[in-house]
Protein backbone atom coordinates (compact mmCIF):
# COMPACT_ATOMS: atom_id res chain seq x y z
CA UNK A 1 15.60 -126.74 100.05
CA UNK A 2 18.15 -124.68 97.89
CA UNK A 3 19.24 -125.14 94.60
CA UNK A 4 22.83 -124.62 95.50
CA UNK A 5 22.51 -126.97 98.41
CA UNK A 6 21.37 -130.28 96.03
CA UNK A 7 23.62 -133.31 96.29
CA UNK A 8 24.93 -134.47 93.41
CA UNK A 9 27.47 -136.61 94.67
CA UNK A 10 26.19 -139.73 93.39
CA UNK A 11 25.34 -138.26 89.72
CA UNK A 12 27.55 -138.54 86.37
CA UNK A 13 27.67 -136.21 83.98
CA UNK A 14 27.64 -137.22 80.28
CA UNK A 15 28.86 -135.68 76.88
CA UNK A 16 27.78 -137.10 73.41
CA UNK A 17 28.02 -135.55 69.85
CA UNK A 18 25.73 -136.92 67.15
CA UNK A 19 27.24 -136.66 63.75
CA UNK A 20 23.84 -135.37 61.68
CA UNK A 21 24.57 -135.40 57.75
CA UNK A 22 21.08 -134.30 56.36
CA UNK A 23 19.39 -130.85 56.41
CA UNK A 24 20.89 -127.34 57.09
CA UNK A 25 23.55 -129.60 58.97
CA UNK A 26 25.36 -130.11 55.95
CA UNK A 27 25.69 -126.75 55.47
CA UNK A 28 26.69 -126.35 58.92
CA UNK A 29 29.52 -128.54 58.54
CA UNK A 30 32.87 -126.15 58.22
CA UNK A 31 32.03 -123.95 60.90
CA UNK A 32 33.72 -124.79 64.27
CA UNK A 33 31.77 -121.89 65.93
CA UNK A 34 29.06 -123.09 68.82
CA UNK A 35 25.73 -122.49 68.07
CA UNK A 36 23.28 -123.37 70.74
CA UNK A 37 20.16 -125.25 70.49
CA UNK A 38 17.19 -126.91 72.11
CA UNK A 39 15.82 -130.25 71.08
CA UNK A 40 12.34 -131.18 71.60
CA UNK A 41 10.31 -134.12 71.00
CA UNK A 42 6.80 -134.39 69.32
CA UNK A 43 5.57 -137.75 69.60
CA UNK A 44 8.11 -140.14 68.25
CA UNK A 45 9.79 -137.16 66.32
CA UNK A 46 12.65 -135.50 67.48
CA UNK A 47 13.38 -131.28 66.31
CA UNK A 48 16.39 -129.21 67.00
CA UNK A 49 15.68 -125.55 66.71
CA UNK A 50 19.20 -123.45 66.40
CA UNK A 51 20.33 -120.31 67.78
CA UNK A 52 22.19 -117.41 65.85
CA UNK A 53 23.36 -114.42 66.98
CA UNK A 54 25.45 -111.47 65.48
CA UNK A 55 28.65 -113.29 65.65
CA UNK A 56 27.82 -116.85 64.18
CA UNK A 57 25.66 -115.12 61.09
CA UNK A 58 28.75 -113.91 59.20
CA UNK A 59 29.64 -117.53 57.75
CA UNK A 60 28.81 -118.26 54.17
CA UNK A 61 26.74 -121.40 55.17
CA UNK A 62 24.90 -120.26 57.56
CA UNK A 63 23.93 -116.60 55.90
CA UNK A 64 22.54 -119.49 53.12
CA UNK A 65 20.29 -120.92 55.86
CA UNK A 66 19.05 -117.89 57.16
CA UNK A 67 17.58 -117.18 53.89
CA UNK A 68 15.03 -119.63 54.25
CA UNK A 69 11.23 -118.80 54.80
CA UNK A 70 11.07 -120.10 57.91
CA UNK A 71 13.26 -118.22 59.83
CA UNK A 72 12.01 -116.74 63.03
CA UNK A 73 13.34 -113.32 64.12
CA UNK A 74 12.68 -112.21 67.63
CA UNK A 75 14.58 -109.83 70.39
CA UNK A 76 17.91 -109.76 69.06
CA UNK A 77 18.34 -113.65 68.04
CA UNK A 78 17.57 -115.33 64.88
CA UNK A 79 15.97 -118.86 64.83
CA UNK A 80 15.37 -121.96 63.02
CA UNK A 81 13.94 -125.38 63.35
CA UNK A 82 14.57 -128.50 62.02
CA UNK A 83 13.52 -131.92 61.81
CA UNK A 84 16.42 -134.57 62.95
CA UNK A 85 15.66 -136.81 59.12
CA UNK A 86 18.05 -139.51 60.61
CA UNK A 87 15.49 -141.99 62.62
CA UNK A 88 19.19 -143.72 64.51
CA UNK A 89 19.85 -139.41 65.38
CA UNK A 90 16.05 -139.50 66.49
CA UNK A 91 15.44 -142.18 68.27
CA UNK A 92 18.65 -141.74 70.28
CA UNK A 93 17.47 -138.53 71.79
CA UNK A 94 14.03 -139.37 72.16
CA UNK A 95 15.43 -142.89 73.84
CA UNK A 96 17.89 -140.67 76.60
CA UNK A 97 15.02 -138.10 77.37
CA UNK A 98 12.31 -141.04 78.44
CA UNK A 99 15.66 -142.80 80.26
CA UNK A 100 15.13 -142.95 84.46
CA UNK A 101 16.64 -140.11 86.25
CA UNK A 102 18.20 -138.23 82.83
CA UNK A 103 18.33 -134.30 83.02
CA UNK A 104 19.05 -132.60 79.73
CA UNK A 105 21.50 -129.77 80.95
CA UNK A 106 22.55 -128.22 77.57
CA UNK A 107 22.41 -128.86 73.54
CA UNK A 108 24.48 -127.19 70.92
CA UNK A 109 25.75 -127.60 67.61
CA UNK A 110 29.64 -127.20 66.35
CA UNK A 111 30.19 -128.00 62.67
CA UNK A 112 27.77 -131.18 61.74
CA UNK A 113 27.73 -132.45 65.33
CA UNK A 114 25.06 -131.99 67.74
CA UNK A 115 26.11 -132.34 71.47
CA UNK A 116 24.16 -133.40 74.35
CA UNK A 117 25.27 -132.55 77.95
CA UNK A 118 22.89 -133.91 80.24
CA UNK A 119 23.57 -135.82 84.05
CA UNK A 120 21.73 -139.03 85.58
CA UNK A 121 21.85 -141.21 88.68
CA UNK A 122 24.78 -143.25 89.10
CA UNK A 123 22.60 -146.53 89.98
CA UNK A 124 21.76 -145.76 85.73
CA UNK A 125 24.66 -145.88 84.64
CA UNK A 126 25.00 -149.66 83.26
CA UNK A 127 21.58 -148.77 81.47
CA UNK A 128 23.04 -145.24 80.14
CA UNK A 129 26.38 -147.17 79.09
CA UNK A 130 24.46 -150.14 77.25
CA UNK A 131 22.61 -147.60 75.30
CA UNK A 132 25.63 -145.53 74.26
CA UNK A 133 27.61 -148.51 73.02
CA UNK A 134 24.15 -150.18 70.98
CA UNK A 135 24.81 -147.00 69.44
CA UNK A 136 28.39 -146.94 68.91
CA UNK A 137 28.91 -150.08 67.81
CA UNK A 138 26.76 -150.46 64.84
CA UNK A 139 29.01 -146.61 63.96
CA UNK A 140 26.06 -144.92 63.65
CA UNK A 141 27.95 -141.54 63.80
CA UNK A 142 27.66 -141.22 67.56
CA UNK A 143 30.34 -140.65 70.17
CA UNK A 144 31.08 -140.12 74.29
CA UNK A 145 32.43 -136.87 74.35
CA UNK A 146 33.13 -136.98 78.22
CA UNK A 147 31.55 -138.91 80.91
CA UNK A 148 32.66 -137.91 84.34
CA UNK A 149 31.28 -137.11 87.98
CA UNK A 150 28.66 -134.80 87.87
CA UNK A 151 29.45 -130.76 89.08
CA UNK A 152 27.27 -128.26 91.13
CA UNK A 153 24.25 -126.90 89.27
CA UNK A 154 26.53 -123.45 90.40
CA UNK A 155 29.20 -124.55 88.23
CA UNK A 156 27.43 -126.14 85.33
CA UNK A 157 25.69 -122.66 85.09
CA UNK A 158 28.99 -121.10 85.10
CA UNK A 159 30.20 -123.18 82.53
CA UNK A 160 27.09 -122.53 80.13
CA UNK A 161 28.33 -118.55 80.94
CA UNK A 162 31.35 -118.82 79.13
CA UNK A 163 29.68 -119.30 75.61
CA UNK A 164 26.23 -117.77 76.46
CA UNK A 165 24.78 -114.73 78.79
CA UNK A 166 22.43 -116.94 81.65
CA UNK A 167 19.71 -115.24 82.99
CA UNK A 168 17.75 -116.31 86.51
CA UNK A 169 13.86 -115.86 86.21
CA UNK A 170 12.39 -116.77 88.74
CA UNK A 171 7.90 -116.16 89.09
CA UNK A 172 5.92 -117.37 91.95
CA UNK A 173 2.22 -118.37 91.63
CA UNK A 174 -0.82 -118.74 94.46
CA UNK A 175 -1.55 -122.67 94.57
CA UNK A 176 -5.59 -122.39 94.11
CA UNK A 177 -7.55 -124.91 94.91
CA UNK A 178 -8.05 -126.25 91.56
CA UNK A 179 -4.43 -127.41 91.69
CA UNK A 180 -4.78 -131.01 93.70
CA UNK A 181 -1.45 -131.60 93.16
CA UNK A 182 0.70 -128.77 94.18
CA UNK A 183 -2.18 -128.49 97.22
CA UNK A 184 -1.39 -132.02 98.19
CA UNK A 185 1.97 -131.69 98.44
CA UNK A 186 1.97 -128.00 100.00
CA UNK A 187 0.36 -130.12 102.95
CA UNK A 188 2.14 -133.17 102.62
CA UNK A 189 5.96 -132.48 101.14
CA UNK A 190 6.10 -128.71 101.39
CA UNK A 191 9.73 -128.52 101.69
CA UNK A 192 10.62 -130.83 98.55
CA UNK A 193 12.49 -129.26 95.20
CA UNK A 194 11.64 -130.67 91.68
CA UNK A 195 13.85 -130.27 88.48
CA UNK A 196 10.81 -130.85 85.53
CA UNK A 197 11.70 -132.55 81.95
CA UNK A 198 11.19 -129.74 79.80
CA UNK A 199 11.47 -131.29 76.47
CA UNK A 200 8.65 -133.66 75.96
CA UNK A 201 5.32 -132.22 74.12
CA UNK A 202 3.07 -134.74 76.43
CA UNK A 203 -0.20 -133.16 77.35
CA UNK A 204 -0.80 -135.72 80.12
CA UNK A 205 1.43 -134.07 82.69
CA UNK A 206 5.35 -133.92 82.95
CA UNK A 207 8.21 -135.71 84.36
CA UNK A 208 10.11 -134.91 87.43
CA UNK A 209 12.54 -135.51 89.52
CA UNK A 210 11.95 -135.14 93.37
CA UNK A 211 14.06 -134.32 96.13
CA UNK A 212 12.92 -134.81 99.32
CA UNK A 213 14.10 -134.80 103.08
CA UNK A 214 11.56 -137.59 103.64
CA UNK A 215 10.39 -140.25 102.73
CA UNK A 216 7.82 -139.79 99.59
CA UNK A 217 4.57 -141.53 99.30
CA UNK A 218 3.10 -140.06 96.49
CA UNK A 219 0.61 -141.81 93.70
CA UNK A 220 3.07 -142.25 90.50
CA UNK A 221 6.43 -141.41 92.18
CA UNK A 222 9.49 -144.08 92.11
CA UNK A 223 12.11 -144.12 94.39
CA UNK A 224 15.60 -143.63 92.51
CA UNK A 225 17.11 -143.43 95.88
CA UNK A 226 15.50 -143.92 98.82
CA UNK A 227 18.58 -143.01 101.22
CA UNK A 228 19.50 -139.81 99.24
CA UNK A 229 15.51 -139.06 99.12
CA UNK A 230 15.31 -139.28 95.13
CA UNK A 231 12.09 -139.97 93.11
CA UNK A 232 10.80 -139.24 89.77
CA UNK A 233 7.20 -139.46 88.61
CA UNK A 234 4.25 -137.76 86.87
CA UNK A 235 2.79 -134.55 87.76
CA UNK A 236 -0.23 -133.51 86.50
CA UNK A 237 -0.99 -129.77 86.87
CA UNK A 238 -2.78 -127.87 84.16
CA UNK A 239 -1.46 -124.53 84.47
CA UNK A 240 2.63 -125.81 84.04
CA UNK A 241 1.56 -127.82 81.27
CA UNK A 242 0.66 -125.07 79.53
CA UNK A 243 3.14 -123.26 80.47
CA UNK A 244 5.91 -125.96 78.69
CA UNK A 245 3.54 -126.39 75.51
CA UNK A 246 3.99 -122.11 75.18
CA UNK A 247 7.81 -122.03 75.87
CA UNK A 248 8.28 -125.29 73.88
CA UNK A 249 6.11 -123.74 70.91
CA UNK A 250 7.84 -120.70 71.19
CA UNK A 251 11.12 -122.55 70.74
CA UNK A 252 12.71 -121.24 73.90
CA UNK A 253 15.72 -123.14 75.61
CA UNK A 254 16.01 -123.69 79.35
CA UNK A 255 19.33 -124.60 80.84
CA UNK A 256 17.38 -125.92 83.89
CA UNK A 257 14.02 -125.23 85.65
CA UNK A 258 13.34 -126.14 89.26
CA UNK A 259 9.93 -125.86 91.50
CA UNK A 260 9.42 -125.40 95.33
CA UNK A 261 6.95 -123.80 97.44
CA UNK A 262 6.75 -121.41 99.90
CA UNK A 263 3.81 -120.77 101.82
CA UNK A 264 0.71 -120.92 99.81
CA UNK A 265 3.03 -120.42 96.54
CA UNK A 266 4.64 -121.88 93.32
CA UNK A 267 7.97 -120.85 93.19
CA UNK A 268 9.69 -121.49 89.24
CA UNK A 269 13.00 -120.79 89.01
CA UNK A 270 14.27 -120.87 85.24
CA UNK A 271 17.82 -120.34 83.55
CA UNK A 272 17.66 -119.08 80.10
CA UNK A 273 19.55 -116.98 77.29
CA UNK A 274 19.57 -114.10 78.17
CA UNK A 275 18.58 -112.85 74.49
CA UNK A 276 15.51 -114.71 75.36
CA UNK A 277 14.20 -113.77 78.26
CA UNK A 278 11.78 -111.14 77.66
CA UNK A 279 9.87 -114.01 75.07
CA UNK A 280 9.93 -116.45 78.16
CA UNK A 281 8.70 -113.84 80.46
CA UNK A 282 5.68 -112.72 77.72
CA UNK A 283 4.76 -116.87 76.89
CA UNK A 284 4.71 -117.86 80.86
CA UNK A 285 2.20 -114.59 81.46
CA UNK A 286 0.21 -115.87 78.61
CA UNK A 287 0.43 -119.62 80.14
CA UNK A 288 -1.15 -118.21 83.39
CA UNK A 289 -3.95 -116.55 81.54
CA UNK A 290 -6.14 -115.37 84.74
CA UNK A 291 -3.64 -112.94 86.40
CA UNK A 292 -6.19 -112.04 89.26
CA UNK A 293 -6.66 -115.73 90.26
CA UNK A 294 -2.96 -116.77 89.93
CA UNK A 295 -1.69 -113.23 91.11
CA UNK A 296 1.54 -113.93 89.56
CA UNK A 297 4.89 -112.00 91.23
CA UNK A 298 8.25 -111.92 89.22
CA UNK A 299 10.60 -112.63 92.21
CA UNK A 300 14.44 -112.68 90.75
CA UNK A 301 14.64 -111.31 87.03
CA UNK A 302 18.86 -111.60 86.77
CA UNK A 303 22.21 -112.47 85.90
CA UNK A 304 23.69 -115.99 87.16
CA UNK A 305 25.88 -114.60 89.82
CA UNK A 306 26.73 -115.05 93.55
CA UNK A 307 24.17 -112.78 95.04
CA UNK A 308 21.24 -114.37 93.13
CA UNK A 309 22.36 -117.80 94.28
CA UNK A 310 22.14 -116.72 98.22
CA UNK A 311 18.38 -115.79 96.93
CA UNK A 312 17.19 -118.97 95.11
């Protein structure tokens, strides 16, 4: 199954924009620039680590946070984390990343305001709406940006491009047989494509959603839509695991990640900055760990464009 071939006819697409007054955010709050980010959850906490790059660093308030101790300065990008202090800010994005079918697409921050982009299954949407509006109507600084039909993955990428330089890495890995679950569904569902949750810190496996040309019937997978072939479950495999503890540690944004398999073989195709890809291509190396027993091959390694879709 292709990337560029999913159906996403029956998805919305959603924009919010949490008002955040605490922190570096009040800094933060005269410049109109976009600065992207990545929020992560560790247990019940929620983090936002920003982005800065050449242009962004020449405002007063932000050359004030970038004089704090624990800024990180890697490969041409400077970075910093922070703890969301407002528990209504917190719990909101912890509450949309454990909601059925939800895919965080991007995060970034303009003035005070973070803003969420992320798409979910229509057949959600009276549970996404009732959420919003518990939200809304006690004003606790939170707003629907936009909520239409959802686009192509081809166009959402496109869309990041305008703001950001989107890289395609994509690495392939042998399936050895001390990976059950990818070797169960090599010979069961070898022809299904997963899009992985890549925000959550839980050590117990990750969530996914499925798509499948047949029916599933798969220990801890839920149907979101049997007709379209749509599930979402737990997989347990210890190698990605790792793999999303490193990039998540390493505080490295992914505009989308999706897993197939050819053959005997792991395919994981990635879209990140492109200011960060030789740090995501260093932590997933270090994720495998046994090179000779994984005999890992870096398959696509570039820019977002038409070729590279006929590829993936």
């Amino acid at each position: 199954m292709r990337i560029e071939k999913l159906n996403w006819k029956n998805w919305k697409k959603c924009t919010i924009a949490i008002k955040v007054d605490s922190g570096i955010f009040k800094l933060l709050g005269s410049n109109m620039g976009k600065i992207q980010a990545f929020v992560f959850n560790e247990g019940m906490k929620s983090f936002v680590q920003l982005y800065f790059d050449d242009k962004t660093i020449s405002s007063g308030g932000i050359s004030r946070i970038l004089s704090r101790k624990d800024v990180v300065r890697s490969d041409g990008y400077i970075s910093i984390s922070e703890e969301l202090q407002s528990s209504d800010a917190a719990k909101l994005i912890f509450d949309l990343t454990e909601m059925p079918s939800v895919l965080i697409e991007q995060t970034y921050v303009i003035g005070n305001e973070i803003y969420f982009i992320f798409r979910f299954h229509n057949s959600f949407l009276s549970k996404i709406s009732s959420l919003l509006t518990d939200y809304i109507a006690e004003d606790l600084k939170v707003r629907i940006v936009e909520l239409v039909n959802a686009d192509s993955i081809i166009d959402a990428v496109n869309n990041i491009k305008k703001n950001t330089e989107v890289l395609v890495v994509q690495i392939s890995t042998l399936i050895t047989k001390g990976r059950s679950t990818l070797e169960f569904v090599r010979s069961n569902y070898p022809d299904i494509l997963s899009m992985p949750e890549t925000r959550s810190r839980d050590d117990n496996g990750y969530r996914v959603i499925i798509f499948s040309k047949k029916e599933l019937n798969m220990k801890g997978m839920n149907p979101i839509s049997l007709k379209e072939g749509l599930y979402e479950g737990r997989l347990i495999d210890p190698y990605l695991v790792k793999k999303r503890k490193l990039t998540n540690d390493s505080r490295i944004p992914r505009f989308g990640a999706f897993y197939y398999i050819n053959e005997n073989r792991l395919v994981d195709t990635t879209f990140i900055p492109k200011e960060m890809a030789q740090n995501y291509i260093r932590t997933y190396f270090e994720a495998i760990g046994d090179l000779d027993t994984y005999k890992a091959i870096i398959e696509v390694f570039s820019e977002a464009n038409d070729e590279v879709w006929k590829q993936i």
